[in-house]
C-alpha atoms as a PDB file:
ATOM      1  CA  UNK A   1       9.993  19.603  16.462  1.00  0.00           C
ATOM      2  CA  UNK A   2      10.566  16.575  18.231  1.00  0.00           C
ATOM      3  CA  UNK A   3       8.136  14.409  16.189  1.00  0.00           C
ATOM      4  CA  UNK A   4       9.901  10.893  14.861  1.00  0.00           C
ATOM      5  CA  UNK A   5      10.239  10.461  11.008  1.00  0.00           C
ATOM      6  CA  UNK A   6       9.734   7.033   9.897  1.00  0.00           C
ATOM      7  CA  UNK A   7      11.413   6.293   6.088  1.00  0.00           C
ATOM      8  CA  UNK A   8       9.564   4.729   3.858  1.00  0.00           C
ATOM      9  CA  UNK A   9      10.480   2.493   0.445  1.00  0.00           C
ATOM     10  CA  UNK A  10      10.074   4.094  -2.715  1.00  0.00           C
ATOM     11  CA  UNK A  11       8.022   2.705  -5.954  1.00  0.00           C
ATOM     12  CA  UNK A  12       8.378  -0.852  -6.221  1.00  0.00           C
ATOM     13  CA  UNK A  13       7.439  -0.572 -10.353  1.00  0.00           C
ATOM     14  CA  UNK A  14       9.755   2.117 -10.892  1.00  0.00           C
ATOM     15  CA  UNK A  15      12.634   0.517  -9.069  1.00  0.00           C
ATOM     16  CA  UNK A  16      12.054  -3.060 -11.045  1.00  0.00           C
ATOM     17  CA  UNK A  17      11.158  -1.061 -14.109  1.00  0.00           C
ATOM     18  CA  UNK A  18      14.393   0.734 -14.113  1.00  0.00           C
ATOM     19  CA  UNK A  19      16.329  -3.065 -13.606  1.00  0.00           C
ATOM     20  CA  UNK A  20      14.394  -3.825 -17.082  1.00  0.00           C
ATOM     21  CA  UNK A  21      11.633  -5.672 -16.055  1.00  0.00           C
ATOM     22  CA  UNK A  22       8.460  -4.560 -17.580  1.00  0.00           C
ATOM     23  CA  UNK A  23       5.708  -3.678 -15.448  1.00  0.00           C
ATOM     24  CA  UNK A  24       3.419  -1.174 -17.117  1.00  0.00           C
ATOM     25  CA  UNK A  25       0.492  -2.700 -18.840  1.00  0.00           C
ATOM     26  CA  UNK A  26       0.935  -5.671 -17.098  1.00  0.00           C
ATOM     27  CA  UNK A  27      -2.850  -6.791 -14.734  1.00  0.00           C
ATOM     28  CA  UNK A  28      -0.744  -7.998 -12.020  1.00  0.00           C
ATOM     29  CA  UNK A  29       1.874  -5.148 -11.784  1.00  0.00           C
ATOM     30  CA  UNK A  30       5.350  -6.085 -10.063  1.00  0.00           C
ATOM     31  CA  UNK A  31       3.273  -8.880  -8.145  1.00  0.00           C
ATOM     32  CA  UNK A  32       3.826 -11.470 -11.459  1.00  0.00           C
ATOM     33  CA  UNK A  33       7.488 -11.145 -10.156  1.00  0.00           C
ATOM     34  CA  UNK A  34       6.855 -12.653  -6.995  1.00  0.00           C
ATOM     35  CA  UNK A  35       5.929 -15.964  -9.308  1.00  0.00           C
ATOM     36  CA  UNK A  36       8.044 -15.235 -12.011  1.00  0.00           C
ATOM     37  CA  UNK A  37      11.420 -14.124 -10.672  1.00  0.00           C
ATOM     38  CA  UNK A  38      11.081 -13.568  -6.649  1.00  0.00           C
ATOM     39  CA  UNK A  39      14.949 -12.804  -6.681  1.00  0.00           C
ATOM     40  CA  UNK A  40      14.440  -9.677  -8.198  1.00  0.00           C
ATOM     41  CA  UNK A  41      11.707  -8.275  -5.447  1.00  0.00           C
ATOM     42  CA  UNK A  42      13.877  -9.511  -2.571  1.00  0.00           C
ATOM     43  CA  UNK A  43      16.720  -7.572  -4.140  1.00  0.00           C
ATOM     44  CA  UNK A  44      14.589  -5.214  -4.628  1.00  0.00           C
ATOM     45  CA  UNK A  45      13.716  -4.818  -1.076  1.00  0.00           C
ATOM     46  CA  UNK A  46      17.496  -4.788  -0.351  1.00  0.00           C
ATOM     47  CA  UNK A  47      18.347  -1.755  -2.155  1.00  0.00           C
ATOM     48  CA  UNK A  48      15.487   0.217  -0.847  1.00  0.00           C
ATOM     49  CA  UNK A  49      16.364  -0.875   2.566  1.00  0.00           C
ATOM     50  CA  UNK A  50      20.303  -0.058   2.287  1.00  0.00           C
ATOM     51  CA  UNK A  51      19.178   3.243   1.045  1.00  0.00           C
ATOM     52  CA  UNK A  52      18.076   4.100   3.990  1.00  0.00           C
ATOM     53  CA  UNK A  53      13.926   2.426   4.194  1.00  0.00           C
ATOM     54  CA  UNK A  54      12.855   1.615   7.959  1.00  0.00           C
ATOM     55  CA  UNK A  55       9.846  -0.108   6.577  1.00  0.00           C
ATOM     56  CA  UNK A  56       9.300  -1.651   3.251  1.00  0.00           C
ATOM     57  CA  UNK A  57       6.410  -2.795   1.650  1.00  0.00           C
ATOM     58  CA  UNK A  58       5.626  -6.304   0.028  1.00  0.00           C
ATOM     59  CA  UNK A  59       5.044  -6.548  -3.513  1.00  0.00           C
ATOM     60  CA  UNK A  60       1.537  -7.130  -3.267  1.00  0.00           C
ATOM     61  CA  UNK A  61      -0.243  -4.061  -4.127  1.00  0.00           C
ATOM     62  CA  UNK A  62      -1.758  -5.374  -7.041  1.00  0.00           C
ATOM     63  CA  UNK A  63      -2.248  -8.946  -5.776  1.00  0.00           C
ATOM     64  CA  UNK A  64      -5.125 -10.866  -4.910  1.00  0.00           C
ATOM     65  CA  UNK A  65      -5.963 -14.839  -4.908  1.00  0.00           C
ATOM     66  CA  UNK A  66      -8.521 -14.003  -7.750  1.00  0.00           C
ATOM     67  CA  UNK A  67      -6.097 -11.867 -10.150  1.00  0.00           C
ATOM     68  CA  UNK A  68      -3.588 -15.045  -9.632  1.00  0.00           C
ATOM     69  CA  UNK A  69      -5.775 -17.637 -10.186  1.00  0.00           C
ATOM     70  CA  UNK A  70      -6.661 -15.663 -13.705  1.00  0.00           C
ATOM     71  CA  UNK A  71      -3.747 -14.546 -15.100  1.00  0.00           C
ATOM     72  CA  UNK A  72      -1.497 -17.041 -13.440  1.00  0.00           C
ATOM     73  CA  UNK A  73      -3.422 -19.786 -14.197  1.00  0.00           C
ATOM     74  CA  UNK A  74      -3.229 -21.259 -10.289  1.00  0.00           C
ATOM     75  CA  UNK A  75      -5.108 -23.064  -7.692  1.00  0.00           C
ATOM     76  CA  UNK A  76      -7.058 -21.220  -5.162  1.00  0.00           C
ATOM     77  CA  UNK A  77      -4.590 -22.796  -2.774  1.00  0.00           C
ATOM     78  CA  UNK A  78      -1.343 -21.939  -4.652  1.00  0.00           C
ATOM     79  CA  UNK A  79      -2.807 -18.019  -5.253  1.00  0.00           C
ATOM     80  CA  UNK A  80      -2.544 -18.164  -1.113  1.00  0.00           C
ATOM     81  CA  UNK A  81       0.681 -19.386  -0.876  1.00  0.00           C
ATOM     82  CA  UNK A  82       1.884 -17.010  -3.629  1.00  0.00           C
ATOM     83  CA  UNK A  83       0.524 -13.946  -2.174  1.00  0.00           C
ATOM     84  CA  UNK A  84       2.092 -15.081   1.420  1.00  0.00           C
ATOM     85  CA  UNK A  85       5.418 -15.636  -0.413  1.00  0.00           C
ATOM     86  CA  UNK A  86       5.382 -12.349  -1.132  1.00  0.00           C
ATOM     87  CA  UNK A  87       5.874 -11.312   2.571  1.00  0.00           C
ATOM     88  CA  UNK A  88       8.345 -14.024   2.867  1.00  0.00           C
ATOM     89  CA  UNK A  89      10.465 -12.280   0.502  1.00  0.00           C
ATOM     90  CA  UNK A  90      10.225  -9.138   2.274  1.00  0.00           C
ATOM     91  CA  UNK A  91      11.106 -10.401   5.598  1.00  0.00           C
ATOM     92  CA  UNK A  92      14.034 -12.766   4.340  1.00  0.00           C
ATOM     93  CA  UNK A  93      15.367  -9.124   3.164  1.00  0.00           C
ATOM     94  CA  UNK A  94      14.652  -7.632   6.258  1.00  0.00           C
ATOM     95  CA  UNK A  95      16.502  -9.853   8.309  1.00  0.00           C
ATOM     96  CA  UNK A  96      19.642 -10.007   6.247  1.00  0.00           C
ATOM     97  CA  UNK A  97      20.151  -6.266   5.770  1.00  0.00           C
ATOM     98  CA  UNK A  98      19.776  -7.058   9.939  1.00  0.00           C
ATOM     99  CA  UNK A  99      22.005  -8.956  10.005  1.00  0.00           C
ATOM    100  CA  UNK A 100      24.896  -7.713   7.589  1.00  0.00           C
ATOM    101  CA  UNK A 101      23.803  -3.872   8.903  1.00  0.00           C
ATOM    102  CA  UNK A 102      26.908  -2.208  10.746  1.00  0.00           C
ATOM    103  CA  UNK A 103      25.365   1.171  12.028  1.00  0.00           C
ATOM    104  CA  UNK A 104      24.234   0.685  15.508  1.00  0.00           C
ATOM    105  CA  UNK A 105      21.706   3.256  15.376  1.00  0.00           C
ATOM    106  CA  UNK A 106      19.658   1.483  12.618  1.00  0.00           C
ATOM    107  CA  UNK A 107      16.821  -0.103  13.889  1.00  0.00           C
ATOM    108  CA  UNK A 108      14.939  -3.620  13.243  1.00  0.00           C
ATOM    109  CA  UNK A 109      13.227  -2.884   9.723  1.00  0.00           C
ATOM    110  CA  UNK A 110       9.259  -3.406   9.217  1.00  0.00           C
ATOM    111  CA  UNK A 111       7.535  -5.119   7.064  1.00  0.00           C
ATOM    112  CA  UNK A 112       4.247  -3.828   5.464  1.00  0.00           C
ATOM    113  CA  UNK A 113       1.722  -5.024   3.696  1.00  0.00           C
ATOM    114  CA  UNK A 114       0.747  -3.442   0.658  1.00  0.00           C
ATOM    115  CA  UNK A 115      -3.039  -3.673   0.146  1.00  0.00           C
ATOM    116  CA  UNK A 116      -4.402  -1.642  -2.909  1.00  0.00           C
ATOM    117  CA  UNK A 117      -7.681  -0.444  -3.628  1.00  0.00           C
ATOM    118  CA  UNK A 118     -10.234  -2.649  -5.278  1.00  0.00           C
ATOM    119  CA  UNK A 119      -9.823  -0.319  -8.352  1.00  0.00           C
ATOM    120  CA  UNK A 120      -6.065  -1.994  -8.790  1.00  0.00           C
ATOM    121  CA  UNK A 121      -7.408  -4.958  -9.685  1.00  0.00           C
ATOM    122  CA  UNK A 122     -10.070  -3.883 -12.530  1.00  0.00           C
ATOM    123  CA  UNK A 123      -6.661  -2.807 -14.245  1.00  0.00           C
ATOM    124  CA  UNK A 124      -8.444   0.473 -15.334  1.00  0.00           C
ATOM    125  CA  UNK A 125      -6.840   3.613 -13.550  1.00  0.00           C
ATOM    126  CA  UNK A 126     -10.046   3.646 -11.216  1.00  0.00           C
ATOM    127  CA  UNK A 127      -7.829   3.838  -8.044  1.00  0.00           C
ATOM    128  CA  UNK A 128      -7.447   7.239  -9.359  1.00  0.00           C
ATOM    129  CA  UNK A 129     -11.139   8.255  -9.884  1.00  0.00           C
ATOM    130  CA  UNK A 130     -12.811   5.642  -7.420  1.00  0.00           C
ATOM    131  CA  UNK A 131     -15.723   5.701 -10.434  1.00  0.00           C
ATOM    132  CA  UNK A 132     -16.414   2.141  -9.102  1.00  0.00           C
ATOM    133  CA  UNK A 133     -17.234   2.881  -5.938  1.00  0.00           C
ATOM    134  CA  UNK A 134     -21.232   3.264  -6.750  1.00  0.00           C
ATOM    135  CA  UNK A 135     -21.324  -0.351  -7.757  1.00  0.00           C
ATOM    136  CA  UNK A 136     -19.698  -1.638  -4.604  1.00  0.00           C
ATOM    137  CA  UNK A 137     -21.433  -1.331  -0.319  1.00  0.00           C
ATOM    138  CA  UNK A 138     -19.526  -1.517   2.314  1.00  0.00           C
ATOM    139  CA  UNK A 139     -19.635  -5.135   2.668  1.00  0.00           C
ATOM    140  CA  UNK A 140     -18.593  -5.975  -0.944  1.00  0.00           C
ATOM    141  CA  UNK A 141     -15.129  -4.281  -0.082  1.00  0.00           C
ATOM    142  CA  UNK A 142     -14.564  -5.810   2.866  1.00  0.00           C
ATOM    143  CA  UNK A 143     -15.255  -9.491   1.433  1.00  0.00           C
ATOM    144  CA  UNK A 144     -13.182  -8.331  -1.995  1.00  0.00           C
ATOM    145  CA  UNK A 145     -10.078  -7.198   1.038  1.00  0.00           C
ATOM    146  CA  UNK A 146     -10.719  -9.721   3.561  1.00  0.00           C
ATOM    147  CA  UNK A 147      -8.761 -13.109   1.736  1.00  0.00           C
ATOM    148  CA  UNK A 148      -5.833 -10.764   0.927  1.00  0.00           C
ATOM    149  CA  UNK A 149      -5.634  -9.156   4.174  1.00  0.00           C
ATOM    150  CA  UNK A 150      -5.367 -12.486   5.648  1.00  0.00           C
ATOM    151  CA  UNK A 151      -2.794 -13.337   3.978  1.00  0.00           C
ATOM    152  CA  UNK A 152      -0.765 -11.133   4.900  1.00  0.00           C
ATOM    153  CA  UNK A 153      -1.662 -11.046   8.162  1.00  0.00           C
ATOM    154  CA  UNK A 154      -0.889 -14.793   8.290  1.00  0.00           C
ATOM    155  CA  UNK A 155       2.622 -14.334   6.683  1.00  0.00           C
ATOM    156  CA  UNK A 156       3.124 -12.225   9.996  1.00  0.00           C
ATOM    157  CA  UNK A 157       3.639  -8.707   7.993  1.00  0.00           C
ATOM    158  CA  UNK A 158       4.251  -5.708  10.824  1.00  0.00           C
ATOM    159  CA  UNK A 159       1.578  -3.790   9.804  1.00  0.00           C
ATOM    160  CA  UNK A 160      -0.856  -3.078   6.672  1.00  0.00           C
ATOM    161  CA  UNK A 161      -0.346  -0.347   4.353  1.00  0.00           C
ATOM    162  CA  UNK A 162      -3.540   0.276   2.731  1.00  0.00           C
ATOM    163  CA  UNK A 163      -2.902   2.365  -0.067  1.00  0.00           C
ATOM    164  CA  UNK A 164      -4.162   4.709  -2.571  1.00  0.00           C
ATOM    165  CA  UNK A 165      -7.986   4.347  -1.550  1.00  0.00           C
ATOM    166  CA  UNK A 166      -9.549   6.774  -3.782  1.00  0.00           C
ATOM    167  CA  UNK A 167     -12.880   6.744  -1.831  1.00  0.00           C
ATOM    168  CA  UNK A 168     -14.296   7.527   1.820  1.00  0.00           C
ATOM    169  CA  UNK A 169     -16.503   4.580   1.712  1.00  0.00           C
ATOM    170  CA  UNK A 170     -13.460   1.585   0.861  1.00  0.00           C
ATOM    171  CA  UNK A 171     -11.616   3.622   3.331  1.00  0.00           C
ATOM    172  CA  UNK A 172     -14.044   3.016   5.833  1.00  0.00           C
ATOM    173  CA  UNK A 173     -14.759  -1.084   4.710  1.00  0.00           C
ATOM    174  CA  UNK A 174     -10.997  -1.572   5.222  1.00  0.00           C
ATOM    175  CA  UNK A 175     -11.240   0.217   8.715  1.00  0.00           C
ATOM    176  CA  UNK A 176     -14.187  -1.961   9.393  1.00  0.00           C
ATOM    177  CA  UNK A 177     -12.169  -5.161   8.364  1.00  0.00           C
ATOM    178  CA  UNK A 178      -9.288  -4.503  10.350  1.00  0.00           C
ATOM    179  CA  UNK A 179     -10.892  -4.889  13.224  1.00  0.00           C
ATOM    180  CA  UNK A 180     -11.172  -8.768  12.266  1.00  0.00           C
ATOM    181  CA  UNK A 181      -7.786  -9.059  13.090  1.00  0.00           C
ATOM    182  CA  UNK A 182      -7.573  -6.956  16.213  1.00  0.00           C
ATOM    183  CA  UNK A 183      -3.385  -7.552  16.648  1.00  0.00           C
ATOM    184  CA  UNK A 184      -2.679  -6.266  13.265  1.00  0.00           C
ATOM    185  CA  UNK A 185      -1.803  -2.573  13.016  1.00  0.00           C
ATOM    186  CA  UNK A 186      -2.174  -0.389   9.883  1.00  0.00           C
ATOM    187  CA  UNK A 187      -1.759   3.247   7.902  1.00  0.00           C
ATOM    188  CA  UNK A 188      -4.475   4.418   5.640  1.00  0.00           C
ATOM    189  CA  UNK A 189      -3.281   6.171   2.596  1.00  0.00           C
ATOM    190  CA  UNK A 190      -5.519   7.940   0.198  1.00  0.00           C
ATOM    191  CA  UNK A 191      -4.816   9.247  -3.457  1.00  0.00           C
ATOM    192  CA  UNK A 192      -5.868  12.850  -4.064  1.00  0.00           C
ATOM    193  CA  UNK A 193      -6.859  14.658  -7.036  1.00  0.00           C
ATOM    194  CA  UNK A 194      -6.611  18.543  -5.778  1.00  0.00           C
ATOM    195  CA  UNK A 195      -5.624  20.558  -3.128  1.00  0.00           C
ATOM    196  CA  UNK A 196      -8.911  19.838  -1.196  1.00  0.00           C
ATOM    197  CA  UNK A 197     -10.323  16.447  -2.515  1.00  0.00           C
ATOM    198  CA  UNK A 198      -9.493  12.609  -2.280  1.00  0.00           C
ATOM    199  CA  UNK A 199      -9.647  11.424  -6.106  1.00  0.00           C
ATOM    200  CA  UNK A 200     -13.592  10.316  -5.748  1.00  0.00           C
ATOM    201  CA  UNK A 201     -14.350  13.990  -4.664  1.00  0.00           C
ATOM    202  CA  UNK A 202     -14.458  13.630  -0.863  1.00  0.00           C
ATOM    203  CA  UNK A 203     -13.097  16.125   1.181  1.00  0.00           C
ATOM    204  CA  UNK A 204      -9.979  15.036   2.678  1.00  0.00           C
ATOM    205  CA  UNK A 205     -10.348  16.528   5.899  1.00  0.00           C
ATOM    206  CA  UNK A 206     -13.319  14.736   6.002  1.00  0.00           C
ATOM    207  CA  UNK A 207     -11.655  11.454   5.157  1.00  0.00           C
ATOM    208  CA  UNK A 208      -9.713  11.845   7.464  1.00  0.00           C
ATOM    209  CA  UNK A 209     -11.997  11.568  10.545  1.00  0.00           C
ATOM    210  CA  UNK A 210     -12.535   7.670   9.369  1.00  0.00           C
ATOM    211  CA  UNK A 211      -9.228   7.235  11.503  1.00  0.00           C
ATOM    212  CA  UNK A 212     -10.543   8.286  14.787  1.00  0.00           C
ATOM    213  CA  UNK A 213     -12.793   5.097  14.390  1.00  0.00           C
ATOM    214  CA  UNK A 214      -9.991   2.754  14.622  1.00  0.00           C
ATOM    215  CA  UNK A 215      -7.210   2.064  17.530  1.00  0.00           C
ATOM    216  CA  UNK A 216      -5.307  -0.114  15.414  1.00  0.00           C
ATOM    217  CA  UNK A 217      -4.548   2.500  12.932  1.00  0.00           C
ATOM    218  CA  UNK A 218      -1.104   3.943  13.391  1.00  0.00           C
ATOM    219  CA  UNK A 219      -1.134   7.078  10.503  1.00  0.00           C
ATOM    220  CA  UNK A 220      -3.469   7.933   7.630  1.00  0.00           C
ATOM    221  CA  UNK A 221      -2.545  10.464   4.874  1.00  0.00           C
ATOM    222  CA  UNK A 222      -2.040  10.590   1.101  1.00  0.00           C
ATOM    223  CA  UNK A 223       0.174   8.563  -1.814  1.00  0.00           C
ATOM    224  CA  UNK A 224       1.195   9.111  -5.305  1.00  0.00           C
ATOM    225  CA  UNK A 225      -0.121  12.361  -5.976  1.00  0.00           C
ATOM    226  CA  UNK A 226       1.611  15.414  -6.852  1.00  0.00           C
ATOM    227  CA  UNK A 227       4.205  16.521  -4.472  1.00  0.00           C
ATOM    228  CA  UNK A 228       2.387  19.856  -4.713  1.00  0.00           C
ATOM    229  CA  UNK A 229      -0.571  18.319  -3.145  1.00  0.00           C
ATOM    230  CA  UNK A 230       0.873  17.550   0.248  1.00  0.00           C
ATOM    231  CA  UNK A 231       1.003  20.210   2.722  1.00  0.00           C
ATOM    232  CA  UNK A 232      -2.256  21.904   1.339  1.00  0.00           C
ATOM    233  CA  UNK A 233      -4.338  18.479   1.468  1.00  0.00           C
ATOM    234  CA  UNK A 234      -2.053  18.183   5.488  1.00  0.00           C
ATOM    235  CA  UNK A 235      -3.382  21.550   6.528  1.00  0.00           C
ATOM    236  CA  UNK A 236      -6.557  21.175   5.604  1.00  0.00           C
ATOM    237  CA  UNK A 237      -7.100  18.163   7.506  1.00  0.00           C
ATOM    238  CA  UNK A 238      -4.807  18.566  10.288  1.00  0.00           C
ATOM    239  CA  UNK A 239      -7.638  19.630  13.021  1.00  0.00           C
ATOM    240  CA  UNK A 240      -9.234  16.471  12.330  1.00  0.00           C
ATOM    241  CA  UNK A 241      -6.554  14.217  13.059  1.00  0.00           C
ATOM    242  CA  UNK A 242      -6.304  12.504  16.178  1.00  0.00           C
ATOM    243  CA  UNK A 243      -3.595  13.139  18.708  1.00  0.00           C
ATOM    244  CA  UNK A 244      -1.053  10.501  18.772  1.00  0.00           C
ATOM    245  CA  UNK A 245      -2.191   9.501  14.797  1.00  0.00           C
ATOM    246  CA  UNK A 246       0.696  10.011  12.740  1.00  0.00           C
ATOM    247  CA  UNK A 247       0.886  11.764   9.081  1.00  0.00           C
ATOM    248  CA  UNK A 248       1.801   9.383   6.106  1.00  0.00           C
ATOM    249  CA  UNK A 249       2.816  10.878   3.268  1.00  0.00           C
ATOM    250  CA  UNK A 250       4.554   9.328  -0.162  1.00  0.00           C
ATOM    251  CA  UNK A 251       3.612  11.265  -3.217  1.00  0.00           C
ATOM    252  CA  UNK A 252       5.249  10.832  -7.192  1.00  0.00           C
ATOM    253  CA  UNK A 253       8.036  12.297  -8.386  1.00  0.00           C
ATOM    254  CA  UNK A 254       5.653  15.078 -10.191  1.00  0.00           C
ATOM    255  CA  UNK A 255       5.172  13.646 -13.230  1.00  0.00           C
ATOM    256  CA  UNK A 256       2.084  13.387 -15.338  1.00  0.00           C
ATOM    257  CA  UNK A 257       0.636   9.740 -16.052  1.00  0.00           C
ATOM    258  CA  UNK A 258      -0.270   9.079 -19.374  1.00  0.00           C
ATOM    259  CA  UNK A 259      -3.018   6.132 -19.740  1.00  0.00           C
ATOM    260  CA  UNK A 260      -2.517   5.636 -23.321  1.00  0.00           C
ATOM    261  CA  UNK A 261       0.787   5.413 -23.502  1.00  0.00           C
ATOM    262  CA  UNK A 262       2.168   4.564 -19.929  1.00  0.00           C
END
C-alpha cells in the first residue's frame, strides 16, 4: 500500500456547536458566523488544522448570495464579498498555522471550497433524499451553483469540495460547471442512504462513472453517512473508478439525525 492519505477537517457545525454557538435550526448553518463572528471560523480552522487537517474547508456549505441577501438582509454585492470572506478566513488560517508550524514534514495546507447541494439551501433535509431533484434540469443547477462557485473560485480556494450531492443528475450539473473554470480542481462527494444507493436511489457505482467525464476532478466518494456505509458503497464502485482518481471519504460519527428535534 503505497497510496497517499490526504487528512481532511472534521464538521465545521459540530466543532462551533461544541464552542456554544448554535447552529442547528439555523437557514444559513455555521455560514451566519462568517458575518456574525468570523473569529470564531478562523479559529475554527486553526484547531482543525493543528489537529492534524492537510486541507480544510471554508465555511460555506450552506452559503449562497441568495440565502444572504434573505436572511442577512444584504446587497447582492455585499452577499459576494461575504461569501469570498469566507475563503479569506480560511486561508489567513492556513498561512499562520504555516507559518508558526515547527514539523518539517508538514506540508503547505489547502484550502477547499465547500459547495453544498441545492437541497442545503431549501433548509429541509432534502440533501438527504434529493426529493427536489424532479423539479430542477441540468441547467437550473448549474445556474443555482455557478455565482457561488465563482466565488470561491475568485477568492483563489485550492480546490472545490462539492459535497453531499444526493443525486446523479446535480452531480453531473456541477461536473458540467466546472469545466467553466477549467484551472479549478475539485472532489465530488455524495451522501448515501444504503449499502448500494446514493440518498436519491442511484446506484453508486453508477454515480460514480460521472467522474471519468471530468479531468479536473481529483477524487469522488461519499460524506456524512454512516461509517458502516463506507467500504460496502467503495467496493461496489471501485471497478468504475478511474485510475489515478482518488477515494474521498468523510462519513458521521454514527449517530442517528433526528429532524424534529435536531
Amino acid at each position: 500500500m503505497n497510496e497517499k492519505v490526504v487528512i481532511l477537517d472534521g464538521g465545521f457545525a459540530t466543532e462551533l456547536e461544541a464552542g456554544g454557538f448554535k447552529i442547528q435550526g439555523d437557514p444559513l448553518w455555521s455560514a451566519r458566523l462568517i458575518h456574525t463572528n468570523p473569529q470564531a471560523i478562523k479559529e475554527a480552522h486553526c484547531r482543525f488544522l493543528s489537529s492534524g487537517a492537510d486541507v480544510i474547508c471554508t465555511a460555506t456549505y450552506q452559503a449562497s448570495v441568495e440565502g444572504f441577501v434573505k436572511f442577512l438582509g444584504l446587497s447582492s454585492e455585499q452577499a459576494v464579498q461575504l461569501l469570498m470572506s469566507g475563503v479569506y478566513l480560511a486561508k489567513e488560517a492556513a498561512l499562520e498555522f504555516q507559518q508558526t508550524c515547527r514539523d518539517p514534514e508538514r506540508k503547505k495546507p489547502l484550502v477547499a471550497g465547500s459547495v453544498g447541494p441545492y437541497g442545503a439551501f431549501l433548509h429541509d433535509g432534502s440533501e438527504y433524499t434529493g426529493a427536489y431533484e424532479e423539479t430542477m434540469s441540468v441547467q437550473d443547477f448549474k445556474a443555482w451553483h455557478r455565482q457561488q462557485i465563482q466565488c470561491l473560485v475568485s477568492a483563489g480556494v485550492d480546490l472545490i469540495a462539492m459535497e453531499t450531492i444526493p443525486s446523479q443528475k446535480e452531480a453531473e450539473a456541477l461536473v458540467e460547471l466546472l469545466r467553466e473554470f477549467p484551472n479549478s480542481k475539485a472532489w465530488l462527494s455524495y451522501s448515501c442512504k444504503d449499502e448500494q444507493c446514493i440518498s436519491h436511489g442511484e446506484k453508486f457505482a453508477e454515480a460514480v462513472k460521472v467522474a471519468s467525464r471530468s479531468e479536473q476532478l481529483l477524487a469522488i466518494g461519499l460524506n456524512c453517512c454512516p461509517p458502516t456505509l463506507v467500504s460496502p458503497l467503495l467496493a461496489s464502485a471501485n471497478k468504475n473508478k478511474a485510475p489515478g482518481l482518488g477515494w474521498v471519504v468523510y462519513p458521521n460519527g454514527g449517530g442517528e439525525w433526528d429532524q424534529s428535534t435536531g
